[in-house]
PDB file of N, CA and C in Angstrom:
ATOM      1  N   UNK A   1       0.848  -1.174   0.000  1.00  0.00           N
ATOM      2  CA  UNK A   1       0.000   0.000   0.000  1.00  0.00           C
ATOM      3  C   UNK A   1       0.894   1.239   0.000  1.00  0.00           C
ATOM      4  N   UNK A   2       0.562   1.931  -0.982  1.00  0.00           N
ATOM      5  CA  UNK A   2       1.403   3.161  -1.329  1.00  0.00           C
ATOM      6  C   UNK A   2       1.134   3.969  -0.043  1.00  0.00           C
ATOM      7  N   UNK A   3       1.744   5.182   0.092  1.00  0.00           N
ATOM      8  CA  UNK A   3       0.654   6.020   1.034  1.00  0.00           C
ATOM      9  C   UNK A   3       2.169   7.442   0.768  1.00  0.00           C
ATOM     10  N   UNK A   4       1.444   8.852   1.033  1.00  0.00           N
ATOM     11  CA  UNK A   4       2.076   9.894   0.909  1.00  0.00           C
ATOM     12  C   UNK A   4       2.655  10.404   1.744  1.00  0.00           C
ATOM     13  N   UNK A   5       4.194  11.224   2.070  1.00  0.00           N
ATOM     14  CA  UNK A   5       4.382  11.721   3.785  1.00  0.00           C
ATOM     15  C   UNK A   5       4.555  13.319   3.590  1.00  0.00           C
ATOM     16  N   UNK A   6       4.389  14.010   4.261  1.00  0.00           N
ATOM     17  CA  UNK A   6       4.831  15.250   4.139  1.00  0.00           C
ATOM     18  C   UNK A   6       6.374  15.713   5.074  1.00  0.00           C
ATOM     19  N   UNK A   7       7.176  16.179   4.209  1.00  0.00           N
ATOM     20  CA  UNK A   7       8.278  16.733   4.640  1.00  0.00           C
ATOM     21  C   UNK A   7       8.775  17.976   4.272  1.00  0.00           C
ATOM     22  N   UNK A   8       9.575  18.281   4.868  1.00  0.00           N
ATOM     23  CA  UNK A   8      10.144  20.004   4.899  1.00  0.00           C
ATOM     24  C   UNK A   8      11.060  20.004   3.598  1.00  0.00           C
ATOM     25  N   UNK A   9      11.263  21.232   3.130  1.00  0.00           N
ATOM     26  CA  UNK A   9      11.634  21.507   2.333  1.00  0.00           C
ATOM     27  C   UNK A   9      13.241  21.526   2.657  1.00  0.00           C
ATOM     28  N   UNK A  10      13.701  21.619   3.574  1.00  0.00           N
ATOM     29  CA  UNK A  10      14.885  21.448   3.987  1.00  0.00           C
ATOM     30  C   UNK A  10      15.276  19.690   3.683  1.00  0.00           C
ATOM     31  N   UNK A  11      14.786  18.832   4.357  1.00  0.00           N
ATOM     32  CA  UNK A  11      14.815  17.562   4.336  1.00  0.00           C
ATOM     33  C   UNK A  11      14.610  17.146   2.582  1.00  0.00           C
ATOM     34  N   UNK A  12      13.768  18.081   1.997  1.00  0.00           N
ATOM     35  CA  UNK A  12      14.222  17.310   0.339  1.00  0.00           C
ATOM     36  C   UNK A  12      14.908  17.501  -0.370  1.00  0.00           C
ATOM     37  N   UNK A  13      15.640  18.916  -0.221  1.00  0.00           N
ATOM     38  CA  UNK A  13      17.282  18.990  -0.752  1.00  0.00           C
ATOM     39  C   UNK A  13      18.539  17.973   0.250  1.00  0.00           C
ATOM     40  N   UNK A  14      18.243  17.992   1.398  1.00  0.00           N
ATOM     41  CA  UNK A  14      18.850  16.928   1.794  1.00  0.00           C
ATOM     42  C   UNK A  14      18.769  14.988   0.749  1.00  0.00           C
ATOM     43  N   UNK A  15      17.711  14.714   1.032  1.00  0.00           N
ATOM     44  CA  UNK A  15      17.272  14.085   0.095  1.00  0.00           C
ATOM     45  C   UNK A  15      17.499  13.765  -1.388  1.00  0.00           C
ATOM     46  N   UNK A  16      17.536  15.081  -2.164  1.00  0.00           N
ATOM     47  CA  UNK A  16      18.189  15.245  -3.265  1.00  0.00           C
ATOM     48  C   UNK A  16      19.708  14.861  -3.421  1.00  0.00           C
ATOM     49  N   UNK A  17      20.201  15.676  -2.388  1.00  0.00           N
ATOM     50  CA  UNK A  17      22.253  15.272  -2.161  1.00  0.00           C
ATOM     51  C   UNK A  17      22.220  14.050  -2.127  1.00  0.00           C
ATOM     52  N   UNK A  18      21.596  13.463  -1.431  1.00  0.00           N
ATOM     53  CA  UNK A  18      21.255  12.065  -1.048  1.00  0.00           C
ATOM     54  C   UNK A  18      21.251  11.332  -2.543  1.00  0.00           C
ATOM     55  N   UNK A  19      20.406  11.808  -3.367  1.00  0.00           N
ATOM     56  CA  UNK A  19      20.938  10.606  -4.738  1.00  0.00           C
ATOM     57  C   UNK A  19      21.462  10.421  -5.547  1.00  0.00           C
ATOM     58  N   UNK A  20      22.080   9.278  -5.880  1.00  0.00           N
ATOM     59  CA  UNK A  20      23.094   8.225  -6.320  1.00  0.00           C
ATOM     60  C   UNK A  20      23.380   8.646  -7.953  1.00  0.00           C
ATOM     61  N   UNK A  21      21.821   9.207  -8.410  1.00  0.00           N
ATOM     62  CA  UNK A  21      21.642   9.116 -10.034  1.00  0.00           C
ATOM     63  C   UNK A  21      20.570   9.696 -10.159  1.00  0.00           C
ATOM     64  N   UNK A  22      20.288  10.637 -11.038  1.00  0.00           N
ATOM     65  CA  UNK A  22      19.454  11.692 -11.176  1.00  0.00           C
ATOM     66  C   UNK A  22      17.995  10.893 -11.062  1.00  0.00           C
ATOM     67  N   UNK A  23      17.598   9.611 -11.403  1.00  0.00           N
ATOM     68  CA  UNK A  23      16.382   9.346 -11.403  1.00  0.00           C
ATOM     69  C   UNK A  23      15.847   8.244 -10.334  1.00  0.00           C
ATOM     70  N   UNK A  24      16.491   8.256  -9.723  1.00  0.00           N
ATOM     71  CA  UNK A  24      16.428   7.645  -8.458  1.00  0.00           C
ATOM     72  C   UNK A  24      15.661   8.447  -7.181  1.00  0.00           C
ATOM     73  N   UNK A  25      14.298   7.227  -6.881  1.00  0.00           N
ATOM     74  CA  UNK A  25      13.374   8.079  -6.383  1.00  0.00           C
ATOM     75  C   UNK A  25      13.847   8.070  -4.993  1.00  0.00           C
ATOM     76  N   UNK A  26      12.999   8.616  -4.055  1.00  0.00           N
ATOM     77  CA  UNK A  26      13.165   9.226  -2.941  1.00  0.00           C
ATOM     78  C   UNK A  26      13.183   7.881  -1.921  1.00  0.00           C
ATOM     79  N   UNK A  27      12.173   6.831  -2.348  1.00  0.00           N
ATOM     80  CA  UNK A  27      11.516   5.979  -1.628  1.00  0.00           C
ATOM     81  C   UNK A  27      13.281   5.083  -1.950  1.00  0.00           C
ATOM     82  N   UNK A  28      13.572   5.787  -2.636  1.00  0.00           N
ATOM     83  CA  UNK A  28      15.255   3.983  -2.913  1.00  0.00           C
ATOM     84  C   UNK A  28      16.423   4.953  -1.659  1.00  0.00           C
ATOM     85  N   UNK A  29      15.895   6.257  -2.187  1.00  0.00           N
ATOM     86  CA  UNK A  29      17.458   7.111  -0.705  1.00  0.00           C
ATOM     87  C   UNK A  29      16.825   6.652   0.195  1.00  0.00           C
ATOM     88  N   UNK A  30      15.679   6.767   0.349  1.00  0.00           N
ATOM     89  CA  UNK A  30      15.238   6.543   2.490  1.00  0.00           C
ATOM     90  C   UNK A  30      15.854   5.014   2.351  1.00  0.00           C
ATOM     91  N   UNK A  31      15.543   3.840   1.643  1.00  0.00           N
ATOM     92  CA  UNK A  31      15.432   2.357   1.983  1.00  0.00           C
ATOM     93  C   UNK A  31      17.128   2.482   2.257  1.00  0.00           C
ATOM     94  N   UNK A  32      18.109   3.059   1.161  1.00  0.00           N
ATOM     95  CA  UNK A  32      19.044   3.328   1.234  1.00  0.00           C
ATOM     96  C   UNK A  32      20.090   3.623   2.792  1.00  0.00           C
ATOM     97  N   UNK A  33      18.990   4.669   3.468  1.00  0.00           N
ATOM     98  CA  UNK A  33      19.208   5.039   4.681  1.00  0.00           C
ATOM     99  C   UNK A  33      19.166   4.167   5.638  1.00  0.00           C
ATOM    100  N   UNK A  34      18.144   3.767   5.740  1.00  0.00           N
ATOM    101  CA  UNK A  34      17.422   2.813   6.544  1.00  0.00           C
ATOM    102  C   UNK A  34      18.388   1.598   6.551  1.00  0.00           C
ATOM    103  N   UNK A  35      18.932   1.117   5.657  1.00  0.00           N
ATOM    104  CA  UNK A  35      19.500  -0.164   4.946  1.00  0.00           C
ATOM    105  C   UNK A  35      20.961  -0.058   5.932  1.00  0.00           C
ATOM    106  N   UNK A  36      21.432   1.441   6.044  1.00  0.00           N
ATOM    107  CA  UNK A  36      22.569   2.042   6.936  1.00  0.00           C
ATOM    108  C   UNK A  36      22.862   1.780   7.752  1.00  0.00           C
ATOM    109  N   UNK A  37      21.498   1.939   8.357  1.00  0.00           N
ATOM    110  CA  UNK A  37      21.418   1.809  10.089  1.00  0.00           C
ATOM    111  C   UNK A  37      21.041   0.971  10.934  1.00  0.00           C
ATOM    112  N   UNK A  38      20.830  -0.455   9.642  1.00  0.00           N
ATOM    113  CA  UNK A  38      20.290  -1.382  10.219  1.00  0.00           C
ATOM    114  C   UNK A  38      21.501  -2.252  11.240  1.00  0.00           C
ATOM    115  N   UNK A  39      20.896  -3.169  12.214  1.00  0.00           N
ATOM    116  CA  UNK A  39      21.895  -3.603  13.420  1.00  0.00           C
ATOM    117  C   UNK A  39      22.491  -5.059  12.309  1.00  0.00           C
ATOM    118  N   UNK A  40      23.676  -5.044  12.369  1.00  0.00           N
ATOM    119  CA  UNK A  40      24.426  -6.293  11.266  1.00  0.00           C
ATOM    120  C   UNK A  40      24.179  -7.643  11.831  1.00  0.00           C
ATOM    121  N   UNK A  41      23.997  -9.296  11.398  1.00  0.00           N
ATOM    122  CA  UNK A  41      23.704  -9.908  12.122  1.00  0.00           C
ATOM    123  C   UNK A  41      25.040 -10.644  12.662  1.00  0.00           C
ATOM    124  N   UNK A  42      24.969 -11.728  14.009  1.00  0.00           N
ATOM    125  CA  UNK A  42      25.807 -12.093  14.636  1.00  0.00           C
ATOM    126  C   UNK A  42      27.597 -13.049  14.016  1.00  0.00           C
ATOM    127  N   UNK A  43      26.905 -13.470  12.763  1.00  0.00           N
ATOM    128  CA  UNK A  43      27.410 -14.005  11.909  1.00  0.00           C
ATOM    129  C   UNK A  43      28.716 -12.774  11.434  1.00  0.00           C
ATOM    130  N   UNK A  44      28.075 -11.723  10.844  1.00  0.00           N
ATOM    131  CA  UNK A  44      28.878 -10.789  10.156  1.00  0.00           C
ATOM    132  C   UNK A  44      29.795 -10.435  11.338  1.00  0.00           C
ATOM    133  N   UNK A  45      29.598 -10.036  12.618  1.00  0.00           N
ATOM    134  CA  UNK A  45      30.519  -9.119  13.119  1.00  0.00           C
ATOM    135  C   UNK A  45      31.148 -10.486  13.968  1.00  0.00           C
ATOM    136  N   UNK A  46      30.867 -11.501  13.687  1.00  0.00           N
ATOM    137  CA  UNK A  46      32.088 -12.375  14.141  1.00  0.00           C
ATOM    138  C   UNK A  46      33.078 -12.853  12.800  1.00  0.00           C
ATOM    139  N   UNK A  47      32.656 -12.523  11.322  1.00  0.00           N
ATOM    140  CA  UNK A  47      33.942 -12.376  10.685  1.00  0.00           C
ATOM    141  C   UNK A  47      34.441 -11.003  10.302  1.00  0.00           C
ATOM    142  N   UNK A  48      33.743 -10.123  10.812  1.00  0.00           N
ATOM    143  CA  UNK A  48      34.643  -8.702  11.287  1.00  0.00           C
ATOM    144  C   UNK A  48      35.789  -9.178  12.086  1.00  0.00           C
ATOM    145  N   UNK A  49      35.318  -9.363  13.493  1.00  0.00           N
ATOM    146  CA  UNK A  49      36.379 -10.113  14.346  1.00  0.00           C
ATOM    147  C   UNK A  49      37.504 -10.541  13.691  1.00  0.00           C
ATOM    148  N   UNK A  50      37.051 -12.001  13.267  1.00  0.00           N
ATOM    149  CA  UNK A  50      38.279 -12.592  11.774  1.00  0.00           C
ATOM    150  C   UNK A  50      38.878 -12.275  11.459  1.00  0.00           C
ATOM    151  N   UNK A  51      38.655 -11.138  10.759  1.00  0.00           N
ATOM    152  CA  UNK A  51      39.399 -10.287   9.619  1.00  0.00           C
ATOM    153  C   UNK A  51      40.126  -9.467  10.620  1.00  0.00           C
ATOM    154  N   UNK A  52      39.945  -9.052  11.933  1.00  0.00           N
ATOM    155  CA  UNK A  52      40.755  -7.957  12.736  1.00  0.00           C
ATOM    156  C   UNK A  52      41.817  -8.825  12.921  1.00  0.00           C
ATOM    157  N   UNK A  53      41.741 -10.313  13.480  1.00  0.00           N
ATOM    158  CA  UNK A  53      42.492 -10.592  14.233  1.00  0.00           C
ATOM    159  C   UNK A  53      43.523 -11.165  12.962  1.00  0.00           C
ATOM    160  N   UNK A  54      43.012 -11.450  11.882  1.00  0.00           N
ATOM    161  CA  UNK A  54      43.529 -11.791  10.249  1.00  0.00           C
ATOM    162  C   UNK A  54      45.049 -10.818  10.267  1.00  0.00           C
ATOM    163  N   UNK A  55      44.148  -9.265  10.380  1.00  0.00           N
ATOM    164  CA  UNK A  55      45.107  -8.431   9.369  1.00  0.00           C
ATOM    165  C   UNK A  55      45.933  -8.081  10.898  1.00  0.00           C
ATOM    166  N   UNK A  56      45.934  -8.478  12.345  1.00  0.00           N
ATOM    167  CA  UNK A  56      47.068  -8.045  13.180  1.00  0.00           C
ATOM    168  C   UNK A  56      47.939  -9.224  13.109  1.00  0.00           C
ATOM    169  N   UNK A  57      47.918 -10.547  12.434  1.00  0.00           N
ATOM    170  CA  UNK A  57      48.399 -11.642  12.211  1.00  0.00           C
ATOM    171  C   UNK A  57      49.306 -11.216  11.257  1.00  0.00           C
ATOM    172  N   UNK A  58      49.380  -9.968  10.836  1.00  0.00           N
ATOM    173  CA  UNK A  58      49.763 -10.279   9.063  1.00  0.00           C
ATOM    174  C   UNK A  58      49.751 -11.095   7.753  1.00  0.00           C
ATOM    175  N   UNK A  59      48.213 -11.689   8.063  1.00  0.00           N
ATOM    176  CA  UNK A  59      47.481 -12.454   7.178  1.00  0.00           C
ATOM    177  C   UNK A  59      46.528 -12.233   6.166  1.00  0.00           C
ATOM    178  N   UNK A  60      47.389 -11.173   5.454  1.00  0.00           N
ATOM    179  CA  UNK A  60      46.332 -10.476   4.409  1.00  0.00           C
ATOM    180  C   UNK A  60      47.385 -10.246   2.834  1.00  0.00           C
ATOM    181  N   UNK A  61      46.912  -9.636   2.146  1.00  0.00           N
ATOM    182  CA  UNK A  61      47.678  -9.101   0.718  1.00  0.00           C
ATOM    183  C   UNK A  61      47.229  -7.529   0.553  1.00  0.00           C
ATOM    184  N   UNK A  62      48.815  -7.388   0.049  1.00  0.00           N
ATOM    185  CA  UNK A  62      48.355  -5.456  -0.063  1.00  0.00           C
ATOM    186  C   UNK A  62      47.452  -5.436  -2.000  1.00  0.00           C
ATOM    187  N   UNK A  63      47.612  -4.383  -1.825  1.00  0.00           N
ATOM    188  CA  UNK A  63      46.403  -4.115  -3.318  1.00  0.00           C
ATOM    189  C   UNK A  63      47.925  -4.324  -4.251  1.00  0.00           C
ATOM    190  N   UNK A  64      48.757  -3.779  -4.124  1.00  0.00           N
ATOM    191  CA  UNK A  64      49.864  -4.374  -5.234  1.00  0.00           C
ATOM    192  C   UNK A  64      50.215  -5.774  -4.914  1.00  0.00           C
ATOM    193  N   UNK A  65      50.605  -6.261  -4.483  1.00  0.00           N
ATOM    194  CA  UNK A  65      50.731  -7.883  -4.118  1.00  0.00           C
ATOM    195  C   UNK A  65      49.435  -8.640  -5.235  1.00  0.00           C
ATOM    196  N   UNK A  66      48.317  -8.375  -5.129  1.00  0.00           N
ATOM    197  CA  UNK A  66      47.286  -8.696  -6.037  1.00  0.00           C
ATOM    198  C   UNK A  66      47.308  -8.439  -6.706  1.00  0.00           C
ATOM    199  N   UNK A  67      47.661  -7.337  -7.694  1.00  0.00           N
ATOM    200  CA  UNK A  67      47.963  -7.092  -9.277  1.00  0.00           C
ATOM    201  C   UNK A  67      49.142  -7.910  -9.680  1.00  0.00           C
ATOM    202  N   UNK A  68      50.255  -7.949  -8.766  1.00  0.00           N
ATOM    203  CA  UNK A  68      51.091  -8.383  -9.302  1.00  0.00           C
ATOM    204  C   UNK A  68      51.162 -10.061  -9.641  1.00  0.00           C
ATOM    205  N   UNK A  69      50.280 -10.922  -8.081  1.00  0.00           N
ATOM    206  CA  UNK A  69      50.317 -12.275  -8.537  1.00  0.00           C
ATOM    207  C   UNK A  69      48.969 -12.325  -9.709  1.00  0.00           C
ATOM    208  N   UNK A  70      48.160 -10.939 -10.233  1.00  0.00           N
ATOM    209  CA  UNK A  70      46.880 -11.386 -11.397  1.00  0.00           C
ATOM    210  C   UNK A  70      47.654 -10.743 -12.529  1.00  0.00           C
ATOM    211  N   UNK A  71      48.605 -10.109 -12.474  1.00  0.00           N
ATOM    212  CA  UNK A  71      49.783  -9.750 -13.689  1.00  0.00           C
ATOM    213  C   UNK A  71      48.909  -8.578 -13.970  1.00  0.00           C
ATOM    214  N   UNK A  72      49.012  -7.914 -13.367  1.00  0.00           N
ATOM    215  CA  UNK A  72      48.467  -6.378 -13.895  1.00  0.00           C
ATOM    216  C   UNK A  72      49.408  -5.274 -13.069  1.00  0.00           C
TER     217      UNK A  72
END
């Protein structure tokens, strides 16, 4: 169900900055927003963790190291 909101004119140039590509409606920046601030689930921020304890291991590749073993 569709339905209409009223907002300030301040908040729709905000809004505007807000999008990605000139035809990109309002309803994709808010989901956009929303999508932001959502809480991550338990899964993800235990391979956050991972990856912290990864890259103080020195268990990672720099961005040249990867071009160089994909030959670029």
């Amino acid at each position: 169900m569709a339905t209409t909101i009223q907002v300030s004119e301040q908040l729709v140039e905000t809004l505007k900055k807000r999008k990605q590509y000139d035809k990109e409606s309002y309803e994709e920046v808010i989901w956009n927003l929303v999508e932001d601030t959502m809480e991550i689930n338990e899964e993800t921020k235990k391979e956050i963790e991972q990856a912290r304890v990864d890259i103080k291991a020195g268990k990672f590749y720099t961005h040249e190291q990867v071009k160089k073993r994909l030959g670029f």
